[in-house]
N, C-alpha and C. Protein backbone atom coordinates (compact mmCIF):
# COMPACT_ATOMS: atom_id res chain seq x y z
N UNK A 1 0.84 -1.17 0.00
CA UNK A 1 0.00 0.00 0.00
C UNK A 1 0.89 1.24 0.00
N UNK A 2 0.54 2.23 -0.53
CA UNK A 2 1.21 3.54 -1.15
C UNK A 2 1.10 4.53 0.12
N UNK A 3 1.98 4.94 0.78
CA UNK A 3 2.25 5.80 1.55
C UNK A 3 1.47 6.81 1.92
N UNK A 4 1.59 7.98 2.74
CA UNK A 4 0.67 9.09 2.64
C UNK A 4 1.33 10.30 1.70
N UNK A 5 3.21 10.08 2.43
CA UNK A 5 3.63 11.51 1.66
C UNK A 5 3.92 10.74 -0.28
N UNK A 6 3.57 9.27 -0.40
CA UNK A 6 4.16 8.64 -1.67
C UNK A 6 2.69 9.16 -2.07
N UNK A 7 1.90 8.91 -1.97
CA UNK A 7 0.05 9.42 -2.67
C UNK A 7 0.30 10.86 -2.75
N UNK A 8 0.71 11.59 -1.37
CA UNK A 8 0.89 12.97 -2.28
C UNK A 8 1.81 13.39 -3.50
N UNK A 9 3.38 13.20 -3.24
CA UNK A 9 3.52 13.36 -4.44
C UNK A 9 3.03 12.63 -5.76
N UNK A 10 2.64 11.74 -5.79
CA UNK A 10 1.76 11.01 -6.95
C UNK A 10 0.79 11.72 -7.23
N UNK A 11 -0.21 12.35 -6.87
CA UNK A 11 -0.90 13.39 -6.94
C UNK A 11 -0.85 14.68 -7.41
N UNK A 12 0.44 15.16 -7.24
CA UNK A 12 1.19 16.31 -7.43
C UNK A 12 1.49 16.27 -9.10
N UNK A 13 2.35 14.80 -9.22
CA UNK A 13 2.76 14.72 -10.15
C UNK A 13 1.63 14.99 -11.24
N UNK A 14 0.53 13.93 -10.87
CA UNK A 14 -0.52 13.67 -11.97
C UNK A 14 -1.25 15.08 -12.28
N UNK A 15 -1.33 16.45 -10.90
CA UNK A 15 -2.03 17.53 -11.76
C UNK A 15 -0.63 18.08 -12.45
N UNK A 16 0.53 17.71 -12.37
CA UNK A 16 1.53 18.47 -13.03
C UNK A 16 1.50 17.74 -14.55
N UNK A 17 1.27 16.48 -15.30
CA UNK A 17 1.49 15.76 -16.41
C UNK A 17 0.53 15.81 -16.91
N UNK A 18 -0.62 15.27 -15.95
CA UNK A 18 -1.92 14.62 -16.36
C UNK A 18 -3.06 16.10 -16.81
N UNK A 19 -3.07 16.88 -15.68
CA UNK A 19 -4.21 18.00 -15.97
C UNK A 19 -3.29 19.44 -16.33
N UNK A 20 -1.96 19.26 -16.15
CA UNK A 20 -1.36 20.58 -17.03
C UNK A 20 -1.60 21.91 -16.32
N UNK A 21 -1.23 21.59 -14.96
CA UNK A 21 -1.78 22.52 -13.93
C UNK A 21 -0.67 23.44 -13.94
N UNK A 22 -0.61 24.70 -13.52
CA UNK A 22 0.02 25.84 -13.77
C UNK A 22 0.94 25.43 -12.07
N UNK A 23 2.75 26.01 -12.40
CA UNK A 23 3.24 25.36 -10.99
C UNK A 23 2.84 26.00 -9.95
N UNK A 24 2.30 27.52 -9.93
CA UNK A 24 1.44 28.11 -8.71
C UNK A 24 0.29 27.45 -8.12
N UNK A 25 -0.29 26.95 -8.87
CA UNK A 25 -1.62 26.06 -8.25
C UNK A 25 -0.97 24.58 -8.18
N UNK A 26 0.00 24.05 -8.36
CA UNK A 26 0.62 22.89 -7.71
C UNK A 26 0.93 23.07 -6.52
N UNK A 27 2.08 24.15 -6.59
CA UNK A 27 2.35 24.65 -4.86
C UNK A 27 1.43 24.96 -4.15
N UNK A 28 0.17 25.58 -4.45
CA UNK A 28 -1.19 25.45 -3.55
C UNK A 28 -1.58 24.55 -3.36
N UNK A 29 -1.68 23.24 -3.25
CA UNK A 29 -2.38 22.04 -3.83
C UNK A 29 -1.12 21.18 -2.40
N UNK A 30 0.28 21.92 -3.15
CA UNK A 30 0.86 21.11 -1.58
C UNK A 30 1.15 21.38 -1.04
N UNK A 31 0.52 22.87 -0.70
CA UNK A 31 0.76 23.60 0.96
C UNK A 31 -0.35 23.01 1.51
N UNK A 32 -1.53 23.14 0.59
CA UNK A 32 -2.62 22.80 1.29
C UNK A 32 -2.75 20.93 1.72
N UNK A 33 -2.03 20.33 1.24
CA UNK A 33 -2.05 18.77 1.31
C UNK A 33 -1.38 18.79 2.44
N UNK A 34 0.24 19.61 2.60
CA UNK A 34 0.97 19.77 3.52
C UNK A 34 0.44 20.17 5.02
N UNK A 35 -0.65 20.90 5.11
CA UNK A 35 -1.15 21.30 5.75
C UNK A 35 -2.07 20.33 6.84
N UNK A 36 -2.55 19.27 5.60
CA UNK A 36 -3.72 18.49 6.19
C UNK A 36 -3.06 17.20 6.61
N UNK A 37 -2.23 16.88 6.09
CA UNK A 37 -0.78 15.75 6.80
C UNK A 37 -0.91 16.01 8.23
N UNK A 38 -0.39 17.15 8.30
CA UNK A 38 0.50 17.56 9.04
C UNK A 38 -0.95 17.71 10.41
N UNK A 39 -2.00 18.06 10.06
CA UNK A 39 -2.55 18.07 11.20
C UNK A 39 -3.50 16.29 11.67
N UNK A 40 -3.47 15.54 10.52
CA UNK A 40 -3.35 14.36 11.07
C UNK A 40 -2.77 13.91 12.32
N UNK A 41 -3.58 12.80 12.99
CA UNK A 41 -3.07 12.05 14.23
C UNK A 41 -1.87 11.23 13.84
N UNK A 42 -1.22 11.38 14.73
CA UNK A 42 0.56 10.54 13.92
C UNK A 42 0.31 9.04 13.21
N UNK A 43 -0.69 8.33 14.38
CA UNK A 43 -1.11 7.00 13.80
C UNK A 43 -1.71 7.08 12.40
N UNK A 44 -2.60 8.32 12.36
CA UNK A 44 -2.91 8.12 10.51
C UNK A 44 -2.26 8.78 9.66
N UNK A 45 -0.96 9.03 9.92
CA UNK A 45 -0.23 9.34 8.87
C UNK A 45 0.74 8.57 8.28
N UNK A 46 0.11 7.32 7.52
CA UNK A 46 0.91 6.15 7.43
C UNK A 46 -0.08 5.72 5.88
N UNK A 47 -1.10 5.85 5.58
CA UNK A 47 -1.96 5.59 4.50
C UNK A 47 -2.64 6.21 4.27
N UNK A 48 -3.36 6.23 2.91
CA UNK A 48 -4.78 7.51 2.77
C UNK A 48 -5.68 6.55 3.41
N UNK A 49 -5.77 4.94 3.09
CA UNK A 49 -6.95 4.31 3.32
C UNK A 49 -7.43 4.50 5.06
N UNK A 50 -5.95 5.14 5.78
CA UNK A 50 -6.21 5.23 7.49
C UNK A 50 -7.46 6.59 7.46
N UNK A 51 -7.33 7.90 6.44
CA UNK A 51 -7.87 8.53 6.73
C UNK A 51 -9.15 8.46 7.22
N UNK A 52 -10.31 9.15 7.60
CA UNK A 52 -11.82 9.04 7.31
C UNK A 52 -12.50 10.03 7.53
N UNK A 53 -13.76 10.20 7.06
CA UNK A 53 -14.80 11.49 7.11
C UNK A 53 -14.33 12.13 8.45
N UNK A 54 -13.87 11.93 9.52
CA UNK A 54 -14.04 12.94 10.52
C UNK A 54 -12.36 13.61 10.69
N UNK A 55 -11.26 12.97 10.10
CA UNK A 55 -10.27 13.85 9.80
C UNK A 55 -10.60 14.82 8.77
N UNK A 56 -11.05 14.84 7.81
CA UNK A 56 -11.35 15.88 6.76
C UNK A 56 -12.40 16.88 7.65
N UNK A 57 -13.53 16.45 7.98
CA UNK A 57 -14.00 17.50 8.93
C UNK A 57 -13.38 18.26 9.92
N UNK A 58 -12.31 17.57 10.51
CA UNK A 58 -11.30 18.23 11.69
C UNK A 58 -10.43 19.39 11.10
N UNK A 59 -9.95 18.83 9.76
CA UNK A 59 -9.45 20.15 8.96
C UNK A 59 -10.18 21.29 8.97
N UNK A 60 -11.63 20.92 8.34
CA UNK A 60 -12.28 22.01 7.52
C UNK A 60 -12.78 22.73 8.68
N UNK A 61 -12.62 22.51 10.26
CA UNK A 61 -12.80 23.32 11.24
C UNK A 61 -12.05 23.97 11.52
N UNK A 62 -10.57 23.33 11.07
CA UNK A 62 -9.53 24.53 11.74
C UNK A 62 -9.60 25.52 10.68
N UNK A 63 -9.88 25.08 9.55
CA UNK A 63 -9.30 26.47 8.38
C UNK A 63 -10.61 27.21 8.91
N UNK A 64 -11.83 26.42 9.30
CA UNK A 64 -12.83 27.88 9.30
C UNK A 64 -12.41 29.05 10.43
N UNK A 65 -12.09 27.83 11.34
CA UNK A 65 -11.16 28.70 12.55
C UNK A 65 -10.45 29.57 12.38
N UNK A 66 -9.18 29.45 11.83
CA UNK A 66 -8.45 30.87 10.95
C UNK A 66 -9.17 31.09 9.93
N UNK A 67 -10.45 31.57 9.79
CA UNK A 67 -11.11 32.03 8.67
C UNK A 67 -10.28 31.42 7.00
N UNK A 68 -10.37 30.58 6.70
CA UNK A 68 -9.66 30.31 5.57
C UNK A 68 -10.81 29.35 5.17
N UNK A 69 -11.62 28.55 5.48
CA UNK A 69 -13.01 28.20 4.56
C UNK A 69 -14.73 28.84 4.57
């Protein structure tokens, strides 16, 4: 099974080849990925399949928190 930081850059790569994404909105893409790693529980930062609906919600509280969603 594919890593968390190996899925991100795989990800990265694919909007960089695959969708022809401009490199400013790549680097957005992995501050913001960087971001959501990083506030993961240490135990789920080992697979995407560890993630689940209530880590993505835990994010989208902190950014509302610093006003950012």
């Amino acid at each position: 099974m594919m890593g968390l930081d190996a899925a991100t850059d795989a990800f990265l790569d694919h909007l960089a080849a695959e969708r022809g994404l401009a490199r400013n909105s790549i680097l957005a893409y992995a501050r913001d990925l960087a971001a959501f790693n990083a506030g993961l529980p240490a135990a789920r930062r080992r697979t995407v399949a560890q993630i689940d609906g209530a880590d993505i919600r835990r994010h989208l509280r902190a950014m509302t928190d610093h006003g950012l969603a």
